[in-house]
N, C-alpha and C. Protein backbone atom coordinates (compact mmCIF):
# COMPACT_ATOMS: atom_id res chain seq x y z
N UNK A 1 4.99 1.67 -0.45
CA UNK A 1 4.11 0.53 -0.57
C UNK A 1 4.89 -0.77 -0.56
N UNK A 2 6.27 -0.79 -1.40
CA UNK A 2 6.86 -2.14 -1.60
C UNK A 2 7.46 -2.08 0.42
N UNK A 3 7.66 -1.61 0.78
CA UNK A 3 8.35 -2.00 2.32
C UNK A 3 7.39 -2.30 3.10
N UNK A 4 6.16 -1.92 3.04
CA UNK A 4 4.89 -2.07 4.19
C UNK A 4 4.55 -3.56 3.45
N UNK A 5 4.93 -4.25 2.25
CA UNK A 5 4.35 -5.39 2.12
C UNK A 5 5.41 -6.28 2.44
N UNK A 6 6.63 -5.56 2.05
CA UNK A 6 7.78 -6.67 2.38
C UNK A 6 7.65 -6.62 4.16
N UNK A 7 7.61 -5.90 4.75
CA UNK A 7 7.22 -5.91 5.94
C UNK A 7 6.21 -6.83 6.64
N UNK A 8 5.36 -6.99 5.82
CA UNK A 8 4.31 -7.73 6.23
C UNK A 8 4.74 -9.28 5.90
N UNK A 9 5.14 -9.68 4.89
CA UNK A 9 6.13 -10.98 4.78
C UNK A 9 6.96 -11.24 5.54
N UNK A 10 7.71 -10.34 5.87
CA UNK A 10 9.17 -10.82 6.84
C UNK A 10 8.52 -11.07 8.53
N UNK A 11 7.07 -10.38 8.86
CA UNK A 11 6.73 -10.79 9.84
C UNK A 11 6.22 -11.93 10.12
N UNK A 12 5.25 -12.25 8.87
CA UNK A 12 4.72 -13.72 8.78
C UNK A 12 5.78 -14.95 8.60
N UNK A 13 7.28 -14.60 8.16
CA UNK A 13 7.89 -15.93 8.32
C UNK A 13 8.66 -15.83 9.77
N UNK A 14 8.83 -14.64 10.15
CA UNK A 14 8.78 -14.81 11.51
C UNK A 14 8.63 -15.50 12.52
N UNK A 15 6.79 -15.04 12.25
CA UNK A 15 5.55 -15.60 13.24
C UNK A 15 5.89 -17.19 13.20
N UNK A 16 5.80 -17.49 11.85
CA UNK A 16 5.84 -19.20 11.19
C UNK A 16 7.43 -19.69 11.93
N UNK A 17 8.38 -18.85 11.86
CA UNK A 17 9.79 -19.14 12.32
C UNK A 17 9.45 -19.83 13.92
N UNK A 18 8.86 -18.71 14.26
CA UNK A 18 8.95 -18.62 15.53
C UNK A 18 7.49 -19.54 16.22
N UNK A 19 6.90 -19.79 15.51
CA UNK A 19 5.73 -21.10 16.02
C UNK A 19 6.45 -22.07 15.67
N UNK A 20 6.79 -23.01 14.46
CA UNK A 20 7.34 -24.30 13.82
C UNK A 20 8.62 -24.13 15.16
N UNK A 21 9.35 -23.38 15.53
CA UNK A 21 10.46 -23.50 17.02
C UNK A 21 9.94 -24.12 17.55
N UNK A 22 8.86 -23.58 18.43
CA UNK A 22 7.96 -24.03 19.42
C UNK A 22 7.13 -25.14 19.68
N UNK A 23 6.50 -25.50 18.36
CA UNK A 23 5.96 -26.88 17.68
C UNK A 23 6.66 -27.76 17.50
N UNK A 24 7.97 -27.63 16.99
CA UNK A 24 8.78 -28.93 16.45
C UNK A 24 10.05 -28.81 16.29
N UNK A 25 10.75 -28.39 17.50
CA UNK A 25 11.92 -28.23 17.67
C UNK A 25 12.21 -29.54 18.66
N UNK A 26 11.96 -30.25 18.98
CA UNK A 26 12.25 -31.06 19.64
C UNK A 26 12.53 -32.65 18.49
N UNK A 27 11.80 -32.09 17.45
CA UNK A 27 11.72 -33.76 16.17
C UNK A 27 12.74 -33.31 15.82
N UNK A 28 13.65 -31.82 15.60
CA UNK A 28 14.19 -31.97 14.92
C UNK A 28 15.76 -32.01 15.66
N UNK A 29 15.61 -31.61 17.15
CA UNK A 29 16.86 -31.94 17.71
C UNK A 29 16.93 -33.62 17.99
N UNK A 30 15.83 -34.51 17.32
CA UNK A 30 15.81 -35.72 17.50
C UNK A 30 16.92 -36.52 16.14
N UNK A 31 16.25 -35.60 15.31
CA UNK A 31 16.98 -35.92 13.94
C UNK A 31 18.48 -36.72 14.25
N UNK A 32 18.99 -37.80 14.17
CA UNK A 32 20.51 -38.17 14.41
C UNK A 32 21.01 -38.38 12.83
N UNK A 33 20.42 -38.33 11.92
CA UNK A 33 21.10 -39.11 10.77
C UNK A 33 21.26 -37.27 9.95
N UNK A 34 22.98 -37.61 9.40
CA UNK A 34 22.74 -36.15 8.61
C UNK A 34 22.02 -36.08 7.52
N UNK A 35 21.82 -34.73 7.30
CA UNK A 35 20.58 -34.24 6.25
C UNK A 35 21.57 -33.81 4.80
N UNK A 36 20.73 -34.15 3.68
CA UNK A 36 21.80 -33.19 2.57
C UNK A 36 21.67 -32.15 2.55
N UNK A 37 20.54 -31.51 2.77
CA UNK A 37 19.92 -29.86 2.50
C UNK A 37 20.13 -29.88 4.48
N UNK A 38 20.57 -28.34 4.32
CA UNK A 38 20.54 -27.96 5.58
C UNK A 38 19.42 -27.31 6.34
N UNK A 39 18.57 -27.73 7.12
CA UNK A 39 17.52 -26.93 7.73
C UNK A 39 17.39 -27.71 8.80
N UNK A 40 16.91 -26.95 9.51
CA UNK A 40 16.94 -27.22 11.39
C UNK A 40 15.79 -25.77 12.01
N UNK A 41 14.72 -27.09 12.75
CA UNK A 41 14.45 -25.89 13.85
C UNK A 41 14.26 -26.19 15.11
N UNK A 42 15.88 -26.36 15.62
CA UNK A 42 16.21 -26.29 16.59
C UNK A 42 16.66 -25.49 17.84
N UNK A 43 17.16 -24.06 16.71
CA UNK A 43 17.04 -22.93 17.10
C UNK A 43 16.29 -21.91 16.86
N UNK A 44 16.39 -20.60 17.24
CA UNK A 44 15.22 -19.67 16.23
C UNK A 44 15.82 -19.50 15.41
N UNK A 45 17.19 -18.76 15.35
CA UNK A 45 17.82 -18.67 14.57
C UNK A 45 17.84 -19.37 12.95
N UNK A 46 18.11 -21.00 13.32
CA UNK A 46 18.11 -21.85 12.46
C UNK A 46 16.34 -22.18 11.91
N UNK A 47 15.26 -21.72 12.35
CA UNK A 47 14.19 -21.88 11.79
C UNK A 47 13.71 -20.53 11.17
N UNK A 48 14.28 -19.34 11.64
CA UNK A 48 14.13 -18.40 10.78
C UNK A 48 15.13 -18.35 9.07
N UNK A 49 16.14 -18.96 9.68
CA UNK A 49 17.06 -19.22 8.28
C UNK A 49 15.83 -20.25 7.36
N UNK A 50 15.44 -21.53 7.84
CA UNK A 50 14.92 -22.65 7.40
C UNK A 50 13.59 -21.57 6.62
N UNK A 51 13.16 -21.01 7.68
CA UNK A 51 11.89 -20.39 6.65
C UNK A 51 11.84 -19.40 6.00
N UNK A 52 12.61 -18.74 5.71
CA UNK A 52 12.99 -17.58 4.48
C UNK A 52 13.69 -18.52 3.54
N UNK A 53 14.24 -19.58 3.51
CA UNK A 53 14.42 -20.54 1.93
C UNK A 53 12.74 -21.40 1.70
N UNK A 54 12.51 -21.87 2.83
CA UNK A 54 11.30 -22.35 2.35
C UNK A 54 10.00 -21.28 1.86
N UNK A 55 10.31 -19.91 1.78
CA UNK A 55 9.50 -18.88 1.37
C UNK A 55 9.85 -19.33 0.05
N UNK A 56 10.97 -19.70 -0.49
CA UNK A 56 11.32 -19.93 -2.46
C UNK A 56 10.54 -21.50 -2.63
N UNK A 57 10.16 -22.33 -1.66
CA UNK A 57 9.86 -23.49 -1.78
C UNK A 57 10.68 -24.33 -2.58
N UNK A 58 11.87 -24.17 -2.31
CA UNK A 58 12.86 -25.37 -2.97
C UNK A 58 13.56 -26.49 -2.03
N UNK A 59 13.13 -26.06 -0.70
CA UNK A 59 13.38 -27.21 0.44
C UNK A 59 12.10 -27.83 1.02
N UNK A 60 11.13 -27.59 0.31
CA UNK A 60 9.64 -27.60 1.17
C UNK A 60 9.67 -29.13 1.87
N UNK A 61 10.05 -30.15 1.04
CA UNK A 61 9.62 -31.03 1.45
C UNK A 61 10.59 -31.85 2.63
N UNK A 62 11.66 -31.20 2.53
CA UNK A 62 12.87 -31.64 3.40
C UNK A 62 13.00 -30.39 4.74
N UNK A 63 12.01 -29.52 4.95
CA UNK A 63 11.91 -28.68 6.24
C UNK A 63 10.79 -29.87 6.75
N UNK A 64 9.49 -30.33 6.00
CA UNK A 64 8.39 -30.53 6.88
C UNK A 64 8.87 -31.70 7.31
N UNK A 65 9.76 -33.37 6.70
CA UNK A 65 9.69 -34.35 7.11
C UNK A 65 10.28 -34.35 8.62
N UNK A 66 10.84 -34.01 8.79
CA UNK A 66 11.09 -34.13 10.50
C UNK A 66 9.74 -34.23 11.32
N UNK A 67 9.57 -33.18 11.44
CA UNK A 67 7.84 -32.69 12.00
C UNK A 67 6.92 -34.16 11.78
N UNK A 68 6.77 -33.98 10.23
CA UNK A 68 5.66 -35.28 9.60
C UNK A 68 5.99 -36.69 9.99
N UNK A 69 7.57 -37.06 10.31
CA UNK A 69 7.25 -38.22 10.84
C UNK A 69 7.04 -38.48 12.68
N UNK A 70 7.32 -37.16 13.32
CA UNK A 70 6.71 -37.38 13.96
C UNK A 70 4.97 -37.29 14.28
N UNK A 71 4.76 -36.44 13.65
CA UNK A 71 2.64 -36.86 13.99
C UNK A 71 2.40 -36.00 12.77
N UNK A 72 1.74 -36.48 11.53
CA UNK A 72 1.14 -36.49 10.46
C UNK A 72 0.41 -34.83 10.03
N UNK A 73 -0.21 -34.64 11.56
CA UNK A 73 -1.34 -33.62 11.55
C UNK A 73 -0.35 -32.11 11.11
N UNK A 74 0.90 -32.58 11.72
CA UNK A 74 2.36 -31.29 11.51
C UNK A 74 2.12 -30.60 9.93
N UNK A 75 1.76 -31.53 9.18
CA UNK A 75 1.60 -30.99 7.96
C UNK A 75 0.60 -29.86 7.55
N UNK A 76 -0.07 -29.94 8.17
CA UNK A 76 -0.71 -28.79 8.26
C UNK A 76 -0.49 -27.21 8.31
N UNK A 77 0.28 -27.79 9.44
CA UNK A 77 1.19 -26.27 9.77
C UNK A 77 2.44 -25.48 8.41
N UNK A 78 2.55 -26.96 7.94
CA UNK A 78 3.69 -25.92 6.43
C UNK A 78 3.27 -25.89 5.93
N UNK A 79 1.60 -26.29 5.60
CA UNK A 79 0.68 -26.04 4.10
C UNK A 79 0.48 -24.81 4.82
N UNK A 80 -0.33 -24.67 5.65
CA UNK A 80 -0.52 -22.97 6.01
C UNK A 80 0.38 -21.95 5.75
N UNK A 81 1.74 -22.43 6.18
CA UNK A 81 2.57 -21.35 5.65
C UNK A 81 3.13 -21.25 4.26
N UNK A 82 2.55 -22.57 3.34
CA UNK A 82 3.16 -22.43 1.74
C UNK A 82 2.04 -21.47 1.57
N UNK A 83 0.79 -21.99 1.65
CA UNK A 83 -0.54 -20.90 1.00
C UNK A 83 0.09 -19.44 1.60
N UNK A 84 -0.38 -19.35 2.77
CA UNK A 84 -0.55 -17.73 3.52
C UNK A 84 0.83 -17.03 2.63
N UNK A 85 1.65 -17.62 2.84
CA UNK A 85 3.45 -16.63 2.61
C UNK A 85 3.96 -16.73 1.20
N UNK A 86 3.93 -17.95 0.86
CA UNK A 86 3.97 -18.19 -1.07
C UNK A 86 3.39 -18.05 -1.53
N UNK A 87 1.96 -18.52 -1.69
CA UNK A 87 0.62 -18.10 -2.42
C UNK A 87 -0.16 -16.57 -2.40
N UNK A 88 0.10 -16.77 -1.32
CA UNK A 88 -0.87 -14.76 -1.43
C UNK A 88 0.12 -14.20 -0.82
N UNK A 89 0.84 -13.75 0.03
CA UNK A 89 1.81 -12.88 -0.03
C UNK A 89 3.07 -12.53 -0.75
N UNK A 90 3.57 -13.78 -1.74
CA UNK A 90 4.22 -13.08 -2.62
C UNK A 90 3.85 -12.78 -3.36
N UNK A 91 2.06 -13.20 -3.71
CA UNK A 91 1.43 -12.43 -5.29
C UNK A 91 1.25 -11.23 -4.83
N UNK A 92 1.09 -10.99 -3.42
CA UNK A 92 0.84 -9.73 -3.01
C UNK A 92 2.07 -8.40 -3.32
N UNK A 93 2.92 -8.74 -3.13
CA UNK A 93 4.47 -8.40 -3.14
C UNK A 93 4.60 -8.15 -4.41
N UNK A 94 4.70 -9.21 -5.73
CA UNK A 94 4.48 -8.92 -6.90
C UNK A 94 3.74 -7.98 -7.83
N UNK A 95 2.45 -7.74 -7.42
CA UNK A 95 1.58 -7.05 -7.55
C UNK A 95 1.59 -5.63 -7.17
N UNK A 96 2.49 -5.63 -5.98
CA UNK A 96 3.10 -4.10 -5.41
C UNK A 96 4.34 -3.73 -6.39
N UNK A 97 5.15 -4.44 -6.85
CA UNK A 97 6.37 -3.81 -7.63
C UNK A 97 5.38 -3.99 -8.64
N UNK A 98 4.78 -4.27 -9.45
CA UNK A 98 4.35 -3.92 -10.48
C UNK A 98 3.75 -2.66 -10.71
N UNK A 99 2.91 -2.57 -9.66
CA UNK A 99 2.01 -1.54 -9.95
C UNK A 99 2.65 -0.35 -9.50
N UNK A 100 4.40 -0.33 -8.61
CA UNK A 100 5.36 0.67 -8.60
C UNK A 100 5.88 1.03 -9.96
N UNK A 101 6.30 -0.25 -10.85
CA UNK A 101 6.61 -0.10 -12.04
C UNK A 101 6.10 0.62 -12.78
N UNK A 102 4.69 0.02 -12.57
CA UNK A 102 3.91 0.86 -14.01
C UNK A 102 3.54 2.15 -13.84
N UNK A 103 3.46 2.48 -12.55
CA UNK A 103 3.24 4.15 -12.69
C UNK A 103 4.96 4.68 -12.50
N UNK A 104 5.48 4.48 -12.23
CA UNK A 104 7.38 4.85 -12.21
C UNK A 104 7.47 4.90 -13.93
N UNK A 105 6.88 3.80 -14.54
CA UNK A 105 6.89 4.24 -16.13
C UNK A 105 6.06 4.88 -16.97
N UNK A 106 4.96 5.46 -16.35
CA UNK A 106 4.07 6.07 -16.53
C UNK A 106 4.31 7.19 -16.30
N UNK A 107 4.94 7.58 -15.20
CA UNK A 107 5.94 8.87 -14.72
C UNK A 107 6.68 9.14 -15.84
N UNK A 108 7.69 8.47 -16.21
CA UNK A 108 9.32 8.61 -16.47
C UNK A 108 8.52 8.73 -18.55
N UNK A 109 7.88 8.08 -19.24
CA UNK A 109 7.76 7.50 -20.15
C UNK A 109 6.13 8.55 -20.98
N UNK A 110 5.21 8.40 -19.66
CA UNK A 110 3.99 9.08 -20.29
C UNK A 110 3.60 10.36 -19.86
């Protein structure tokens, strides 16, 4: 159960990796001034890196500004992926090791 959900996460930042490329790889090979936090999606590579940290949301706001100053509506696209991938798929994820837990201790214990 925990791999078919982690599975299902690692595809959705993928998908998100691999659209935000396609969408806004061009604002961000525009970018000339350096960044302190490192994220780029300029490559896939570098937007699949960018969106498995922004899955912890501790860069959130320094992946979207590139995008956002070029056209506003961009924001959209990383709220979709904070809700869909942070919001319900890691409660989803959570909810799977737990409920591995509790019967693994229910096993081992009862």
């Amino acid at each position: 159960e925990i791999a078919e959900v982690f599975f299902i996460v690692l595809c959705a930042v993928l998908i998100f990796s691999w659209a935000g490329y396609a969408l806004f790889r061009h604002d961000y090979e525009a970018e000339s001034a350096p960044s302190t936090v490192n994220v780029d999606l300029s490559t896939l590579y570098r937007a699949c890196e960018s969106f498995l940290v922004l899955l912890t949301t501790c860069n959130f706001p320094d992946v979207m500004l590139p995008a956002y100053r070029a056209s506003r509506f961009s924001v959209t696209f990383f709220i979709a992926f904070v809700v869909l991938c942070c919001w319900l798929l890691q409660s989803l994820m959570l909810a799977t090791v737990l409920g591995a837990f509790k019967s693994r201790a229910g096993q081992q214990f009862g």
